[in-house]
N, C-alpha and C. Protein backbone atom coordinates (compact mmCIF):
# COMPACT_ATOMS: atom_id res chain seq x y z
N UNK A 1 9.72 -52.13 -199.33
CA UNK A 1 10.20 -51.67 -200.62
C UNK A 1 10.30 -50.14 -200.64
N UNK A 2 9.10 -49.58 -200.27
CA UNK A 2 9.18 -48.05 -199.96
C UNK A 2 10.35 -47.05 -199.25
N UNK A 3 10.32 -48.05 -198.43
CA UNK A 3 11.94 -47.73 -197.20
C UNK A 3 12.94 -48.22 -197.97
N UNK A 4 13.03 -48.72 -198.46
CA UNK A 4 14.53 -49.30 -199.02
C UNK A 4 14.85 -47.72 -200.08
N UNK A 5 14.08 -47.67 -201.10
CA UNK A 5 13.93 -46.74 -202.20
C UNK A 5 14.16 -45.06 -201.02
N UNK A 6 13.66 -44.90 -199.87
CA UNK A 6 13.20 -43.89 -199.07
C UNK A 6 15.12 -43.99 -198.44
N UNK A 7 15.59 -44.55 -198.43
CA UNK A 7 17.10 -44.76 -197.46
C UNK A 7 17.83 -44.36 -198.50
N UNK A 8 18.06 -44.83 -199.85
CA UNK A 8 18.18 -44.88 -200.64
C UNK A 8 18.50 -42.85 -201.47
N UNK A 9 17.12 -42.80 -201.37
CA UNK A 9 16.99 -41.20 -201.54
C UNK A 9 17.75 -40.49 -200.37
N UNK A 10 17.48 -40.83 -199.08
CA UNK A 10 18.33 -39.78 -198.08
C UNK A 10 19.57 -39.97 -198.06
N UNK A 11 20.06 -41.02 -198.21
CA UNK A 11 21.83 -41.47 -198.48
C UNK A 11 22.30 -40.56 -199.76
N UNK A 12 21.41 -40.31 -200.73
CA UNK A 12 22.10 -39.59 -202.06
C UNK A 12 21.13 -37.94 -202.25
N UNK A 13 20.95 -37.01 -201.64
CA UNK A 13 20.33 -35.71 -201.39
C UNK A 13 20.32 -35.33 -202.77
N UNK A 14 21.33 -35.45 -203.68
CA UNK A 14 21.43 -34.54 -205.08
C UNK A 14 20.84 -35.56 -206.32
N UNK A 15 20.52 -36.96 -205.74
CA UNK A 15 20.21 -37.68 -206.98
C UNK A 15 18.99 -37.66 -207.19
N UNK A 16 18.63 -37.31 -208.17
CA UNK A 16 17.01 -37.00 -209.14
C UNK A 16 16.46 -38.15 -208.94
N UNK A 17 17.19 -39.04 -209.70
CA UNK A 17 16.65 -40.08 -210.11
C UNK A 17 16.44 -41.03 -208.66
N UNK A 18 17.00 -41.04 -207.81
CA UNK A 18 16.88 -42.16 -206.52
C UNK A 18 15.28 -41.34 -205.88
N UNK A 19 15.72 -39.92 -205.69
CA UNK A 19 14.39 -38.74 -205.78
C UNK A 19 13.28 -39.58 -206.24
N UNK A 20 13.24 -39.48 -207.26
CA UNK A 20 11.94 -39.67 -208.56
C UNK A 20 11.64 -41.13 -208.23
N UNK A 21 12.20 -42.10 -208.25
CA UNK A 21 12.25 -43.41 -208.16
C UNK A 21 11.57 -43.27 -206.57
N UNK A 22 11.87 -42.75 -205.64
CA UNK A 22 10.86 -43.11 -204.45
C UNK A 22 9.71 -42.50 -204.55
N UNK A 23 9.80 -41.26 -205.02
CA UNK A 23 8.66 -40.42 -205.73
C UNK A 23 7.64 -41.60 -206.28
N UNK A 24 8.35 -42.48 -207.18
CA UNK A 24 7.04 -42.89 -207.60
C UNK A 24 6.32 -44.14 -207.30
N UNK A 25 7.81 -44.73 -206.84
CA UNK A 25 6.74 -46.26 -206.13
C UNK A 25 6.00 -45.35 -204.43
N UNK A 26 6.62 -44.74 -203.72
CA UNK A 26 5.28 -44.28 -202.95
C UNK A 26 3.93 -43.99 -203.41
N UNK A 27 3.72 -43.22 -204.69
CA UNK A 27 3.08 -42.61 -205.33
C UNK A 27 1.81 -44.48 -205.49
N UNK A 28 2.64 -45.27 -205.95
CA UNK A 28 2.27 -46.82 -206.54
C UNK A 28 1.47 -47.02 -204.86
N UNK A 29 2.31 -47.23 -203.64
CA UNK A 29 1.85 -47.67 -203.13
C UNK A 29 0.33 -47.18 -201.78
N UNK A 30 0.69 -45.69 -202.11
CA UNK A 30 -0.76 -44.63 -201.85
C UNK A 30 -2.01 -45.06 -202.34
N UNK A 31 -1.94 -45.88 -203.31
CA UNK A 31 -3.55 -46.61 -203.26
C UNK A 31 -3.57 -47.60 -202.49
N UNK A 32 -2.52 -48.20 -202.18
CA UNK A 32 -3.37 -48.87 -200.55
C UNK A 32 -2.88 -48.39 -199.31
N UNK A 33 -2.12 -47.39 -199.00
CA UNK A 33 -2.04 -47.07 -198.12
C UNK A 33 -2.16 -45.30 -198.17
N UNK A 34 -3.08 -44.33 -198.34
CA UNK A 34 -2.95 -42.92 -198.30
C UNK A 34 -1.96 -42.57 -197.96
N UNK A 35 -1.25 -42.42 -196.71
CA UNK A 35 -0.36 -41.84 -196.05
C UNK A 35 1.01 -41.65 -197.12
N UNK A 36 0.91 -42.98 -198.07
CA UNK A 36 2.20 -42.87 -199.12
C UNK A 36 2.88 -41.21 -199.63
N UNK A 37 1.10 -40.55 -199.81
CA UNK A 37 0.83 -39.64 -200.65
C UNK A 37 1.98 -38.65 -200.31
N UNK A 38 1.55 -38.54 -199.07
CA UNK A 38 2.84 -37.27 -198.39
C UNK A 38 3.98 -37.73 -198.90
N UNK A 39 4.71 -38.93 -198.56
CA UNK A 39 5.91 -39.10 -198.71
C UNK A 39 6.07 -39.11 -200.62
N UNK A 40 5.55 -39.39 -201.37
CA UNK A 40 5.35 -39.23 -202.74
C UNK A 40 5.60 -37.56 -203.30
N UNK A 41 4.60 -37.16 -202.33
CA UNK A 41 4.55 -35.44 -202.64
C UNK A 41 5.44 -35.03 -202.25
N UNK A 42 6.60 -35.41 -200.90
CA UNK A 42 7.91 -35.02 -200.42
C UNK A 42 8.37 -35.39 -201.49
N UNK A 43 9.13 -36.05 -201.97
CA UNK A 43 10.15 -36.70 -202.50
C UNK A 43 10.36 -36.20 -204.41
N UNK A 44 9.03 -35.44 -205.03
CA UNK A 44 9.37 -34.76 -206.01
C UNK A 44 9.49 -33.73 -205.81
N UNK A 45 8.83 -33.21 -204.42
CA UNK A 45 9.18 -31.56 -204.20
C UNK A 45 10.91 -31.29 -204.18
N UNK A 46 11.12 -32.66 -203.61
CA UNK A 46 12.60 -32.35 -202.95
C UNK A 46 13.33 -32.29 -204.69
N UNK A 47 12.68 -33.38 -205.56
CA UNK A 47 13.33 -32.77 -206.68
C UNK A 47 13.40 -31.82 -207.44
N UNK A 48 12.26 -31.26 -207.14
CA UNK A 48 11.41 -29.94 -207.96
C UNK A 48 12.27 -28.53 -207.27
N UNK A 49 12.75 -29.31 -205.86
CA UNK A 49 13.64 -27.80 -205.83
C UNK A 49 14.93 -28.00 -205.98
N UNK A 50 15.57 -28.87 -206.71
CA UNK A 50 16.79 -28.91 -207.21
C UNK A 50 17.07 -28.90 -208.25
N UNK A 51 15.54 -29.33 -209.31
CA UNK A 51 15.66 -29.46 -210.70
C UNK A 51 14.02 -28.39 -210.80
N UNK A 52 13.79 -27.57 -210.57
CA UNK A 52 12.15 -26.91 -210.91
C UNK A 52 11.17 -27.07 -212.31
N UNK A 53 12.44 -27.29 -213.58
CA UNK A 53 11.82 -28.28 -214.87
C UNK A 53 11.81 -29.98 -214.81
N UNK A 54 12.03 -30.32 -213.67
CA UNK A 54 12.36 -31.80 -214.11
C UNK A 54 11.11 -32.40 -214.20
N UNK A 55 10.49 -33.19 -215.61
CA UNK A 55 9.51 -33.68 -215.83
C UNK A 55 8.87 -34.53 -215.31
N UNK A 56 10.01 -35.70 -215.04
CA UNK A 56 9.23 -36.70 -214.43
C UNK A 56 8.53 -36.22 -212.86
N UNK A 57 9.48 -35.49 -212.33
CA UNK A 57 8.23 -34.86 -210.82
C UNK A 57 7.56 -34.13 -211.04
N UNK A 58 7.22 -33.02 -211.89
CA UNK A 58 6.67 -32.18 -212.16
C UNK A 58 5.31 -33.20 -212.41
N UNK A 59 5.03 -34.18 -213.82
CA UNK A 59 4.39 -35.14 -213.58
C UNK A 59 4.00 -35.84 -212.21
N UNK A 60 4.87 -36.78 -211.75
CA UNK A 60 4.55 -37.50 -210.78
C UNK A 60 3.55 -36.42 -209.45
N UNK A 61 4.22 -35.24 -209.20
CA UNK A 61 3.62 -34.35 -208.36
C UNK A 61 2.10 -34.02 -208.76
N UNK A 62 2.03 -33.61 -209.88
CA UNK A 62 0.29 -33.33 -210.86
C UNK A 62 -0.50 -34.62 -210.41
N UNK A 63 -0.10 -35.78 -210.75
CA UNK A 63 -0.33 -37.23 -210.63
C UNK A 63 -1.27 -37.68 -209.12
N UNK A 64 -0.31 -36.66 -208.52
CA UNK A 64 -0.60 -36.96 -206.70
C UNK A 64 -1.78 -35.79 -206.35
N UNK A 65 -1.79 -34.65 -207.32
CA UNK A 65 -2.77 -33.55 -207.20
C UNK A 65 -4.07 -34.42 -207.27
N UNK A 66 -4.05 -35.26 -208.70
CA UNK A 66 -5.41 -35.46 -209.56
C UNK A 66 -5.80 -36.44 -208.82
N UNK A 67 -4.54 -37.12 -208.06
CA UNK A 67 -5.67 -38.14 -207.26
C UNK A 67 -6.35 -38.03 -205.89
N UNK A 68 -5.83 -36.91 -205.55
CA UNK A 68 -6.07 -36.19 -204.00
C UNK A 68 -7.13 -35.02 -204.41
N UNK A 69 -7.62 -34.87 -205.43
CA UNK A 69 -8.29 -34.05 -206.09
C UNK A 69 -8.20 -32.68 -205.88
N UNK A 70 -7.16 -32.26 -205.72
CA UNK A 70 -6.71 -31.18 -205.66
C UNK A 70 -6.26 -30.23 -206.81
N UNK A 71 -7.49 -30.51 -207.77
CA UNK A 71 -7.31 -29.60 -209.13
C UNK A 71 -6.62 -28.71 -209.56
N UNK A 72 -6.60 -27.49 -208.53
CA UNK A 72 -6.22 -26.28 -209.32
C UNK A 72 -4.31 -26.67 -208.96
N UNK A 73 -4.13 -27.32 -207.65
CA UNK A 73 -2.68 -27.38 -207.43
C UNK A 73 -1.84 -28.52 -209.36
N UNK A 74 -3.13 -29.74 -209.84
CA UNK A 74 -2.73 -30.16 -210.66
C UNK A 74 -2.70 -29.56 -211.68
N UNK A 75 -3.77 -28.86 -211.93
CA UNK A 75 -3.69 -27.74 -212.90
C UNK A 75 -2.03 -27.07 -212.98
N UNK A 76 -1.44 -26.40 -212.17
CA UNK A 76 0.02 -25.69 -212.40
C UNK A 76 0.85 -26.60 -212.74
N UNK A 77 0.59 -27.92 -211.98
CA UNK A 77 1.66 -28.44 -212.13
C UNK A 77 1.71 -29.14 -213.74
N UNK A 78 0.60 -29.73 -213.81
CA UNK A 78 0.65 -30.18 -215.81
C UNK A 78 0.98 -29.18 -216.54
N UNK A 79 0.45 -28.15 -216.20
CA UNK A 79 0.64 -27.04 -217.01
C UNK A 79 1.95 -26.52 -217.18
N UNK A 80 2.55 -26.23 -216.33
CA UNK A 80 4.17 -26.48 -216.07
C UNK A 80 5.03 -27.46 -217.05
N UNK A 81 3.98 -28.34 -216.86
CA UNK A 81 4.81 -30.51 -217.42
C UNK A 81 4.87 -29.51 -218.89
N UNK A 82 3.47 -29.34 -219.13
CA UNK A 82 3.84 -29.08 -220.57
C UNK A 82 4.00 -28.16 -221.56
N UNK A 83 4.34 -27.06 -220.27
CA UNK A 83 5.59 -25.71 -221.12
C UNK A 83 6.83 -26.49 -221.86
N UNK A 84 7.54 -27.88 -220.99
CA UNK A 84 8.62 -28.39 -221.29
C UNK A 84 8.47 -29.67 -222.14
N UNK A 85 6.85 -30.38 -222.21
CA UNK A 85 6.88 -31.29 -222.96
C UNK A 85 5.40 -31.27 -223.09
N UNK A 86 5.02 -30.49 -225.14
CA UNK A 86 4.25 -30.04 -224.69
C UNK A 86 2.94 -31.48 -226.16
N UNK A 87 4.24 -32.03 -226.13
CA UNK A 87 3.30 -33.22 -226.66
C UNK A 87 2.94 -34.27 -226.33
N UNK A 88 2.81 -34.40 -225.25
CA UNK A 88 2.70 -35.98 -224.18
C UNK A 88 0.72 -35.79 -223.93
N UNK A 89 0.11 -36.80 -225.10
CA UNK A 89 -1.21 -36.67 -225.00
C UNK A 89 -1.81 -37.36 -223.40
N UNK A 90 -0.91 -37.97 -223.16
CA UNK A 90 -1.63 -38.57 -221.94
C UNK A 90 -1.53 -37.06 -220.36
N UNK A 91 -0.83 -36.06 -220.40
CA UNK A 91 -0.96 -35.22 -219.27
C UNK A 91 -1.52 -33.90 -219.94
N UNK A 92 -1.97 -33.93 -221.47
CA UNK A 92 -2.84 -32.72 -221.76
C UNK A 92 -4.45 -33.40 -221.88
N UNK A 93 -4.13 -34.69 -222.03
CA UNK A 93 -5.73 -35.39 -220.94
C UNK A 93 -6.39 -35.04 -219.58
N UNK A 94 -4.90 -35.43 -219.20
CA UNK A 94 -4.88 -35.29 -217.26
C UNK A 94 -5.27 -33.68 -217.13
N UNK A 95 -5.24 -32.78 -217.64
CA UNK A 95 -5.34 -31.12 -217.81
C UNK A 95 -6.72 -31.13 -217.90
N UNK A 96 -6.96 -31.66 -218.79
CA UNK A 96 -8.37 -31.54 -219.22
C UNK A 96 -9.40 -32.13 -218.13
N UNK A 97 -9.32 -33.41 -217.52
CA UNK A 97 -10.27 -33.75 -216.89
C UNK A 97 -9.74 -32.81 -215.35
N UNK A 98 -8.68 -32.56 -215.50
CA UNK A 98 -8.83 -31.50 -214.21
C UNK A 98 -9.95 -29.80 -214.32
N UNK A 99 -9.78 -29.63 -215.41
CA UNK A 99 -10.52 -28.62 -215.68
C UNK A 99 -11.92 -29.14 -215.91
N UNK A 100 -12.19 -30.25 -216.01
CA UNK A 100 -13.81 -30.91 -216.36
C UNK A 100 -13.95 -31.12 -214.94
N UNK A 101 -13.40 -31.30 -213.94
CA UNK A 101 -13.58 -31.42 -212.78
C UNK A 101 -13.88 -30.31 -212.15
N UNK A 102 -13.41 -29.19 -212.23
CA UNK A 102 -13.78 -27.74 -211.91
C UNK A 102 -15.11 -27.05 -212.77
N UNK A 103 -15.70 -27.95 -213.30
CA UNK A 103 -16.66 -27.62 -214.26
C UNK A 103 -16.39 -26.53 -215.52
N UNK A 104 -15.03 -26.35 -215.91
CA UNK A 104 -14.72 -25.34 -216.95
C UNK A 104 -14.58 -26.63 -217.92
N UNK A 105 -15.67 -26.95 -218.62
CA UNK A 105 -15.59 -27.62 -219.60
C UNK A 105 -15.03 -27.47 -221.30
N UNK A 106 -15.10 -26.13 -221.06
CA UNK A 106 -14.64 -25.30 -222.54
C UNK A 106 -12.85 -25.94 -222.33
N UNK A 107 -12.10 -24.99 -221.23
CA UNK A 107 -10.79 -25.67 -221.61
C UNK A 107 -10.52 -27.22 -220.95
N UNK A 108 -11.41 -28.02 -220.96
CA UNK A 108 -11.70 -29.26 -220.98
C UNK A 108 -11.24 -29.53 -222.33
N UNK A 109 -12.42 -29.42 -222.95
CA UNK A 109 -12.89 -29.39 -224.65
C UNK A 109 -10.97 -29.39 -224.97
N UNK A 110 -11.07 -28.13 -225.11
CA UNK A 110 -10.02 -27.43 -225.77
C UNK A 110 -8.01 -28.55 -225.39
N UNK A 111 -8.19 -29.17 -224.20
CA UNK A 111 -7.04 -29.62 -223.81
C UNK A 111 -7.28 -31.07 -224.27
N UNK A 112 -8.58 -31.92 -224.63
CA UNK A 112 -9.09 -32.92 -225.37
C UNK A 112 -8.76 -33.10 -226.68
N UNK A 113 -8.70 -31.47 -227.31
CA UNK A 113 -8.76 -32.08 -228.26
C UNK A 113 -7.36 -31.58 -228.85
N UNK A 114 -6.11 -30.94 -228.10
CA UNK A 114 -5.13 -30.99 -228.39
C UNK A 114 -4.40 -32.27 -228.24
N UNK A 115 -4.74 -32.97 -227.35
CA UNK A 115 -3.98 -34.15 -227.47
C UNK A 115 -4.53 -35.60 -228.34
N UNK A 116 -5.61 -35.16 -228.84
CA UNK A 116 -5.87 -36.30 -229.97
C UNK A 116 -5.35 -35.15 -231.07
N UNK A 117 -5.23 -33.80 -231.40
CA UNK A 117 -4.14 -33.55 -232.34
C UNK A 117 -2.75 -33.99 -232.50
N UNK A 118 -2.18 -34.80 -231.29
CA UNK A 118 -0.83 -35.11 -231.36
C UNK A 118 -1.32 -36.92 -231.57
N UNK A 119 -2.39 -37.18 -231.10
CA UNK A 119 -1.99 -38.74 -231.32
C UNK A 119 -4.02 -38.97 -231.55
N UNK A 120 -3.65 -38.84 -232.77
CA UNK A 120 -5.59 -39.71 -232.77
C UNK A 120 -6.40 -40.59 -232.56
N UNK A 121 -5.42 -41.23 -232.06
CA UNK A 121 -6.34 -42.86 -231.63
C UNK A 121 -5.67 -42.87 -230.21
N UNK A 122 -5.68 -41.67 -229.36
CA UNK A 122 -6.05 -41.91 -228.06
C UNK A 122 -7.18 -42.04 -227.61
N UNK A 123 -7.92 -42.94 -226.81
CA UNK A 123 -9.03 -43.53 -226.44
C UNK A 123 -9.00 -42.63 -225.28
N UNK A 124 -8.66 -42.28 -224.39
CA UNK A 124 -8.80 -41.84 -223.57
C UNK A 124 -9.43 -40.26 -223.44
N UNK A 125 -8.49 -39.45 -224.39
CA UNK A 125 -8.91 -37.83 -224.82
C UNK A 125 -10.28 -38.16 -225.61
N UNK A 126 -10.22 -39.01 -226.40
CA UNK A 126 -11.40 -39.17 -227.33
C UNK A 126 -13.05 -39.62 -226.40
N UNK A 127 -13.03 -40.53 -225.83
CA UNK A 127 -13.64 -40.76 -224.74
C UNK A 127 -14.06 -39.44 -223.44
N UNK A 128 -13.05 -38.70 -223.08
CA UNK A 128 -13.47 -37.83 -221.98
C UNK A 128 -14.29 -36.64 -222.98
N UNK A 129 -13.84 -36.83 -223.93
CA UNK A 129 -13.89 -35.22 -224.68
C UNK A 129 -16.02 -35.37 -225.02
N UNK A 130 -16.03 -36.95 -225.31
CA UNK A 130 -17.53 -37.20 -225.20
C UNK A 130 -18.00 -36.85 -223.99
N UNK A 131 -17.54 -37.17 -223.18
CA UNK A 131 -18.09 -37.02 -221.42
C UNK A 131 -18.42 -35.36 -221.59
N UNK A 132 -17.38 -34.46 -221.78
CA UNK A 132 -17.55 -33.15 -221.47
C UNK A 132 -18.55 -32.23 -222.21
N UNK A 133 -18.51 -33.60 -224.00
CA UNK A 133 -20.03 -32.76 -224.62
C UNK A 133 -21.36 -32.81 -223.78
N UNK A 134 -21.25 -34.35 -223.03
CA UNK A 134 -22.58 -34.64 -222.69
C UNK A 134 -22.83 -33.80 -221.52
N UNK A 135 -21.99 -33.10 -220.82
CA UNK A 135 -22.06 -32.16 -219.59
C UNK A 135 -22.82 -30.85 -220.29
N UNK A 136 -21.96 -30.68 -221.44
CA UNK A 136 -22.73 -29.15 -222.09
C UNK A 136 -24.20 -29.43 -223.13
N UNK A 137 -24.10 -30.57 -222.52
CA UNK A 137 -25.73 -31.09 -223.74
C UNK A 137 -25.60 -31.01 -224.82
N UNK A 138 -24.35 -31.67 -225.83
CA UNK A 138 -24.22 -30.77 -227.22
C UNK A 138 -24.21 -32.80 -227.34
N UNK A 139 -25.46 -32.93 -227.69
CA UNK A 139 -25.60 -34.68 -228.11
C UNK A 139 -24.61 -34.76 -229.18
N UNK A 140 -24.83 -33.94 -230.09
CA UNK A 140 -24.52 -34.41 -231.31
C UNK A 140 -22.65 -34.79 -231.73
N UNK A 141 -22.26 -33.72 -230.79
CA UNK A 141 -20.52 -33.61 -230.19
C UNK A 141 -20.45 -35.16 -229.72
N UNK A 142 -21.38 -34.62 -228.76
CA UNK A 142 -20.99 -36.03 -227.76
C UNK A 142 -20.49 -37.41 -228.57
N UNK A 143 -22.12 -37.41 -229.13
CA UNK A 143 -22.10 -39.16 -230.04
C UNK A 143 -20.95 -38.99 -230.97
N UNK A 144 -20.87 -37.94 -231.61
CA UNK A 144 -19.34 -38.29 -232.97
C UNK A 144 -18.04 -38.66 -232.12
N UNK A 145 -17.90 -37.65 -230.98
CA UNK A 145 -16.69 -38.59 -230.21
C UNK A 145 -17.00 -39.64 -229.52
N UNK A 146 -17.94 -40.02 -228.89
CA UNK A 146 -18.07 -41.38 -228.59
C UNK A 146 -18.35 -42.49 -229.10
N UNK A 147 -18.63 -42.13 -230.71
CA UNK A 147 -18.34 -43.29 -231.53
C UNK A 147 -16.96 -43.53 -232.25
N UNK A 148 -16.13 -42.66 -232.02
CA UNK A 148 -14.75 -42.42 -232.18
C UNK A 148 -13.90 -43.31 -231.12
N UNK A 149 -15.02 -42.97 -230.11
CA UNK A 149 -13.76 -43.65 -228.67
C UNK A 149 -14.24 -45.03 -229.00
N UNK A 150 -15.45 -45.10 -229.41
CA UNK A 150 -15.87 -46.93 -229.49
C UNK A 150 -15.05 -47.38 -230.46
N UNK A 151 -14.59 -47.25 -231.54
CA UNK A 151 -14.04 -47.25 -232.97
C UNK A 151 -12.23 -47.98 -231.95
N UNK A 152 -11.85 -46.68 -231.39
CA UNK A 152 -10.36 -46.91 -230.72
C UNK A 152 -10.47 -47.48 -229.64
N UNK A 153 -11.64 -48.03 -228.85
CA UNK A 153 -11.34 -48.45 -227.57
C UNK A 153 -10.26 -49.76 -227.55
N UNK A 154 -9.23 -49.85 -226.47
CA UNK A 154 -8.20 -50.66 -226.31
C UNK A 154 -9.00 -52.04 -226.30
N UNK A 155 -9.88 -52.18 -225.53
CA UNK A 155 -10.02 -53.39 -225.11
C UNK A 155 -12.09 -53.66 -224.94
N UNK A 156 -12.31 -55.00 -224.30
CA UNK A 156 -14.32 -55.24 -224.45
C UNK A 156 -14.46 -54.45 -222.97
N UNK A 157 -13.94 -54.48 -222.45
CA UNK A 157 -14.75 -53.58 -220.99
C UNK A 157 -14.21 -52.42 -221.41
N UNK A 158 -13.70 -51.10 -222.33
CA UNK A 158 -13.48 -50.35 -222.40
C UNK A 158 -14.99 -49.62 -223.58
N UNK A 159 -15.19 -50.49 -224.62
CA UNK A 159 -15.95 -50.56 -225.48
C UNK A 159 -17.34 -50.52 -224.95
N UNK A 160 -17.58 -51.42 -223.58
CA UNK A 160 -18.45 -51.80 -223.07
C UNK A 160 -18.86 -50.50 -222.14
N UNK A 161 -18.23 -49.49 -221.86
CA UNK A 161 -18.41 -48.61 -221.36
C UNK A 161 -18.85 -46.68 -222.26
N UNK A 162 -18.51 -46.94 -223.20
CA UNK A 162 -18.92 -46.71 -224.56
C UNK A 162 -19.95 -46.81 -224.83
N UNK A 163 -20.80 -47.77 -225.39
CA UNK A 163 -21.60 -48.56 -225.56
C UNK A 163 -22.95 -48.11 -224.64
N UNK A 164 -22.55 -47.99 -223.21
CA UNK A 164 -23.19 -47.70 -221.70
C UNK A 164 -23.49 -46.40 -222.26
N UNK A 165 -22.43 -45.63 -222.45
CA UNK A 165 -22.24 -44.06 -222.60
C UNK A 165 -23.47 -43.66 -223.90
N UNK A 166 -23.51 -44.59 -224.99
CA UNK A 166 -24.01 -43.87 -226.31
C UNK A 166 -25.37 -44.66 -225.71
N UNK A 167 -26.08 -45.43 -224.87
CA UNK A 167 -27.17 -45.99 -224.62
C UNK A 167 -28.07 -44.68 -223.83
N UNK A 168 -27.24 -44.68 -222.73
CA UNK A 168 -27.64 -43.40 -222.26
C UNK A 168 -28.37 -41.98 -223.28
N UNK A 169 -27.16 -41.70 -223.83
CA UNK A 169 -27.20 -40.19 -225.16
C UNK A 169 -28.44 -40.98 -225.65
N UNK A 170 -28.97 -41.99 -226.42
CA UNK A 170 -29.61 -42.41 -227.20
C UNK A 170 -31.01 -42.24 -226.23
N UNK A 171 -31.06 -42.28 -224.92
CA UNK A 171 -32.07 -42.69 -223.99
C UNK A 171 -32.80 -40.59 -223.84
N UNK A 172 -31.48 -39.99 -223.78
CA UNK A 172 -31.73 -38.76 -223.38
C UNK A 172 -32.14 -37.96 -224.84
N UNK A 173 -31.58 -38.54 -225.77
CA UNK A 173 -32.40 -38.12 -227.39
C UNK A 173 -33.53 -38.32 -227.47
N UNK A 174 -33.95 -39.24 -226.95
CA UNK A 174 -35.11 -39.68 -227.18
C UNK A 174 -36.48 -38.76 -226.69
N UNK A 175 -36.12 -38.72 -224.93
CA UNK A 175 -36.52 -38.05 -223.90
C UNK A 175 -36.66 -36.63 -224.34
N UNK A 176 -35.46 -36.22 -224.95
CA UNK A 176 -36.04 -34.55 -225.49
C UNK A 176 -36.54 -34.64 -226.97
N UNK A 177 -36.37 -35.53 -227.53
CA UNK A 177 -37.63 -35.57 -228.89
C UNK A 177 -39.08 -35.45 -228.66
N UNK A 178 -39.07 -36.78 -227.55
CA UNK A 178 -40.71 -36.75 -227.04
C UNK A 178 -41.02 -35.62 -226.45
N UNK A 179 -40.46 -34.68 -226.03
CA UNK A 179 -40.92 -33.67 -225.09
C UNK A 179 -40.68 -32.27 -226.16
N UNK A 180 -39.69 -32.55 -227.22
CA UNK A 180 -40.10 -31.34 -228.04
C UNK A 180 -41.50 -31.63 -228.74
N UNK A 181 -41.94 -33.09 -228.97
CA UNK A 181 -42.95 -33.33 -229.97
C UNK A 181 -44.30 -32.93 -229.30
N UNK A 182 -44.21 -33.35 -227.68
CA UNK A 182 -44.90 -33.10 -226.78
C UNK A 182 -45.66 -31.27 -226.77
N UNK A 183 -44.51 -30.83 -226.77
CA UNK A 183 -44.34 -29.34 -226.51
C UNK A 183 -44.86 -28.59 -227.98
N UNK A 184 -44.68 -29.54 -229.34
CA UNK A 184 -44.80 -29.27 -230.60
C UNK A 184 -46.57 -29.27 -230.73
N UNK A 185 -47.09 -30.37 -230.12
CA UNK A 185 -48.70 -30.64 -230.43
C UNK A 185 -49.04 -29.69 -229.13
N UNK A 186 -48.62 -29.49 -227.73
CA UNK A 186 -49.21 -28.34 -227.53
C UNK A 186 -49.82 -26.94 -227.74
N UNK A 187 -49.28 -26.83 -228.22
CA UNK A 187 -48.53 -25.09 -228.80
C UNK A 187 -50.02 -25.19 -230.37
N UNK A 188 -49.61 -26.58 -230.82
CA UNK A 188 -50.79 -26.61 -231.98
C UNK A 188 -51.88 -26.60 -231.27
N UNK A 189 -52.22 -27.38 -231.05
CA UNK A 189 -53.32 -27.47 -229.76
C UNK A 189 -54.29 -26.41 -229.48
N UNK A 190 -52.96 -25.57 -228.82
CA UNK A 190 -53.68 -24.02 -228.46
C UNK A 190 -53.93 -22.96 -229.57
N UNK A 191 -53.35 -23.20 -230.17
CA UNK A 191 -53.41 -22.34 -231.51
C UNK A 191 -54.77 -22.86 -232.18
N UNK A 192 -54.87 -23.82 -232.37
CA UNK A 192 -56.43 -24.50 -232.99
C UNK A 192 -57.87 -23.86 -231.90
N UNK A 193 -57.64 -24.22 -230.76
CA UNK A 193 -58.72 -23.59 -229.57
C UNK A 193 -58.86 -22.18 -229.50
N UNK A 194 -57.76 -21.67 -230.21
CA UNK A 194 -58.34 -20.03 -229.94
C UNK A 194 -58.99 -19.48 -230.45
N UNK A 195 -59.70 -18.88 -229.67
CA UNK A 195 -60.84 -17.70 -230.28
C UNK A 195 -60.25 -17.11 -231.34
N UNK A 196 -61.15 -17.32 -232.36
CA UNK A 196 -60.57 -15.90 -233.79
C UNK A 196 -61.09 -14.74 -233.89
């Protein structure tokens, strides 16, 4: 199928779309075979230098960054996607967990929560944007969006992971209560024993 779509593209040099179209079933078939990746990453470059705004590679190319984990290359390229389309909540997600991946969680935050400004019952922005409180320890962030993402989750294994997520927060609340309370009767403790 790959080759057919791949003959296809070299028979027509100027067509985007035959381009993009092998672009992306390689792209499909790189999870079971890696090697796809190259030919995926060829085949929007080749569009990217005939069209340098064209969305769908500009995408598909970011796509092939985030899964090769090659952040900062996905970073330009979303970023790019969405000089030209700059309301598509699902690749100012993909932005974000690239930058949560580089540990800059702030424009994490910040690319989270632009794209539940364009669509609020994305589960997905709503969901990571919890992940990135619980990185900066801000519980209280965390749990309001992750009872948000539980509220919108699509589906029971999505919910169920949610659920996992606020068990945890609830486990680690706990853990620093006891240890402030801990830390609270110390401190009294010593204050009572001292010499006056």
């Amino acid at each position: 199928m790959v080759t057919k779509a791949e003959e296809q593209a070299q028979q027509n040099p100027k067509n985007i779309d035959a381009w993009n179209r092998y672009g992306d079933l390689a792209m499909r078939f790189a999870m079971f075979n890696p090697a796809d990746y190259q030919k995926a990453q060829a085949a929007f470059a080749h569009v990217l230098h005939i069209d340098p705004d064209n969305r769908e590679a500009l995408r598909g190319i970011g796509d092939i960054y985030f899964d090769l984990r090659q952040y900062s290359n996905a970073i330009d390229a979303y970023s790019h996607y969405l000089r030209i389309n700059p309301d598509d909540s699902q690749v100012l997600t993909d932005l974000g967990t690239m930058y949560l991946s580089q540990h800059n969680n702030a424009e994490a935050i910040k690319e989270y929560r632009m794209a539940l400004m364009r669509k609020s019952d994305f589960f997905p922005a709503e969901f990571n944007l919890g992940v990135a409180y619980l990185l900066l320890k801000d519980n209280e962030s965390a749990r309001d969006a992750l009872v948000k993402a539980r509220a919108i989750a699509p589906n029971g294994p999505a919910r169920t992971r949610v659920d996992e997520m606020l068990s945890r927060l609830d486990q680690r609340t706990a853990m620093a209560d006891a240890k402030r309370g801990t830390d609270a009767r110390s401190v009294s403790s010593s204050q009572q024993t001292a010499p006056q």
